[in-house]
C-alpha atoms as a PDB file:
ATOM      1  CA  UNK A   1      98.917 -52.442-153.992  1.00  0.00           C
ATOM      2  CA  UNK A   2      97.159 -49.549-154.545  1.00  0.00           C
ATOM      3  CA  UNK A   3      94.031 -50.010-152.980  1.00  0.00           C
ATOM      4  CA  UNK A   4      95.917 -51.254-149.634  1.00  0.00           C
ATOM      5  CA  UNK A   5      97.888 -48.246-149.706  1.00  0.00           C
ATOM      6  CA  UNK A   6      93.897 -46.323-150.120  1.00  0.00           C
ATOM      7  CA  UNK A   7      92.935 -48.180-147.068  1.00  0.00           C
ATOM      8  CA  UNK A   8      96.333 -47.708-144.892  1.00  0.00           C
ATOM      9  CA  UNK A   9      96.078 -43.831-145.784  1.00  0.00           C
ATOM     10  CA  UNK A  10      92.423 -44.158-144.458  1.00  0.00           C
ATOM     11  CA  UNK A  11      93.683 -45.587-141.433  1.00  0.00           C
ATOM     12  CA  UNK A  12      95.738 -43.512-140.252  1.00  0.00           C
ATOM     13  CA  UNK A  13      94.387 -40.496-141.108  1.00  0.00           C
ATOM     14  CA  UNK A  14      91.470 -41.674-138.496  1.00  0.00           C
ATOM     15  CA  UNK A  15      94.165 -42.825-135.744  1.00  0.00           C
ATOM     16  CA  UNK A  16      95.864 -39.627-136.044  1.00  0.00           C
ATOM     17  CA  UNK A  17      92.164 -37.942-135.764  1.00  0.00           C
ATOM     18  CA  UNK A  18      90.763 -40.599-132.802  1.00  0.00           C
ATOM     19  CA  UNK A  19      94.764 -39.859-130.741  1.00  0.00           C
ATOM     20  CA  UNK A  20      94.207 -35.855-131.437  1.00  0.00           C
ATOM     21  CA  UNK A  21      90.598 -36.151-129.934  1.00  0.00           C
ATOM     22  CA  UNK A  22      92.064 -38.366-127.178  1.00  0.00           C
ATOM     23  CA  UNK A  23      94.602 -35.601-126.437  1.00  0.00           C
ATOM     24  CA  UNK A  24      92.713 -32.460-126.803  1.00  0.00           C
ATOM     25  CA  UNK A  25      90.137 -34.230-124.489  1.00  0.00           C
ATOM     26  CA  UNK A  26      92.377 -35.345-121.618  1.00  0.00           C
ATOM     27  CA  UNK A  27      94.364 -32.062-121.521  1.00  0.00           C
ATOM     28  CA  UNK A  28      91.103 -30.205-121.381  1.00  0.00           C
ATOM     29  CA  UNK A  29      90.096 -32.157-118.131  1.00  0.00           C
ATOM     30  CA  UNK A  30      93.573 -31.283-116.467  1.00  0.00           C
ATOM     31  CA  UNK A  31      93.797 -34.176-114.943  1.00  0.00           C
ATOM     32  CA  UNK A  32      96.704 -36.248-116.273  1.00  0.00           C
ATOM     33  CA  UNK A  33      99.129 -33.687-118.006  1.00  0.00           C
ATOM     34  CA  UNK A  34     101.461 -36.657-118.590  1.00  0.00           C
ATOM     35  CA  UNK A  35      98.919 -38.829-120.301  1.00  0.00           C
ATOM     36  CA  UNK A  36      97.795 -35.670-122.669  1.00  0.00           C
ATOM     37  CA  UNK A  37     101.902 -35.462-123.370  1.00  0.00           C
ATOM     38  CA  UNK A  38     102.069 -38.683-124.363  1.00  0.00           C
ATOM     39  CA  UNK A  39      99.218 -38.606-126.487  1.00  0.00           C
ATOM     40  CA  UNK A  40     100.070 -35.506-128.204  1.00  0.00           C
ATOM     41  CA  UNK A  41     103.962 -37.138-129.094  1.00  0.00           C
ATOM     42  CA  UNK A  42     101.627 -40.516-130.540  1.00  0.00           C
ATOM     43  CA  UNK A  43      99.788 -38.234-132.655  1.00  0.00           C
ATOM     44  CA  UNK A  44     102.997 -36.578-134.307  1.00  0.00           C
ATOM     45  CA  UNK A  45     104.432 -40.754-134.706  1.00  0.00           C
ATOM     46  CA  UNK A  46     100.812 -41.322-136.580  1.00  0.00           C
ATOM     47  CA  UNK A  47     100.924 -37.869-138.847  1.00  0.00           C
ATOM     48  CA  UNK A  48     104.204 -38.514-140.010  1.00  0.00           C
ATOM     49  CA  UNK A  49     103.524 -42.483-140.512  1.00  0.00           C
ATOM     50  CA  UNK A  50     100.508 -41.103-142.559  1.00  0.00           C
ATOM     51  CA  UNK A  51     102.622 -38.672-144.478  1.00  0.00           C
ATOM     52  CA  UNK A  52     104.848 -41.865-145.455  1.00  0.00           C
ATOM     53  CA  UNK A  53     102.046 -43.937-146.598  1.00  0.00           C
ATOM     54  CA  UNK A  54     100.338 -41.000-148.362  1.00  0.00           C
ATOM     55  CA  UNK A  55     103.902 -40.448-150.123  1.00  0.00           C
ATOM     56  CA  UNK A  56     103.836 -44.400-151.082  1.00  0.00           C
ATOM     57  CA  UNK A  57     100.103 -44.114-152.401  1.00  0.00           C
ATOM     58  CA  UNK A  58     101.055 -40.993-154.948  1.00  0.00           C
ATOM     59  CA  UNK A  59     104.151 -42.947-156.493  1.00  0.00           C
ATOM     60  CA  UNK A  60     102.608 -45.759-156.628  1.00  0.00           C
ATOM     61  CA  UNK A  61      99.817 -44.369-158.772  1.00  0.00           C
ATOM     62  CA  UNK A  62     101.799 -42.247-160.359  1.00  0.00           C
ATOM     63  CA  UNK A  63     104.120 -45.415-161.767  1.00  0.00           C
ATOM     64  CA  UNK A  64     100.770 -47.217-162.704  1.00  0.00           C
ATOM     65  CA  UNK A  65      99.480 -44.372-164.561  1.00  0.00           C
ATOM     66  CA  UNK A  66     102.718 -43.857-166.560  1.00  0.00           C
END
């Protein structure tokens, strides 16, 4: 469980990275202020869906190390 919880944090700590690159990208072209929007309100779904599984990874370990 652990080490799928490792590779879940890893995962979305590069989706919200790849989104945020997406975003800051598009709303530095100017060209679809809608899209950038969008993109920006994905990236704060995928940080706090990372918090969660970042939460899930430290009790986890924490109840196999006690």
């Amino acid at each position: 469980m652990q080490g799928l919880l490792f590779h879940l944090t890893t995962l979305a700590v590069v989706a919200v990275f790849l989104v945020l690159c997406l975003g800051l990208w598009t709303m530095s072209r100017g060209t679809a202020p809608n899209l950038s929007q969008k993109l920006m309100r994905w990236r704060v779904g995928l940080q706090f869906a990372a918090i969660v599984i970042i939460m899930l990874f430290v009790l986890v370990a924490k109840q196999q190390a006690g």
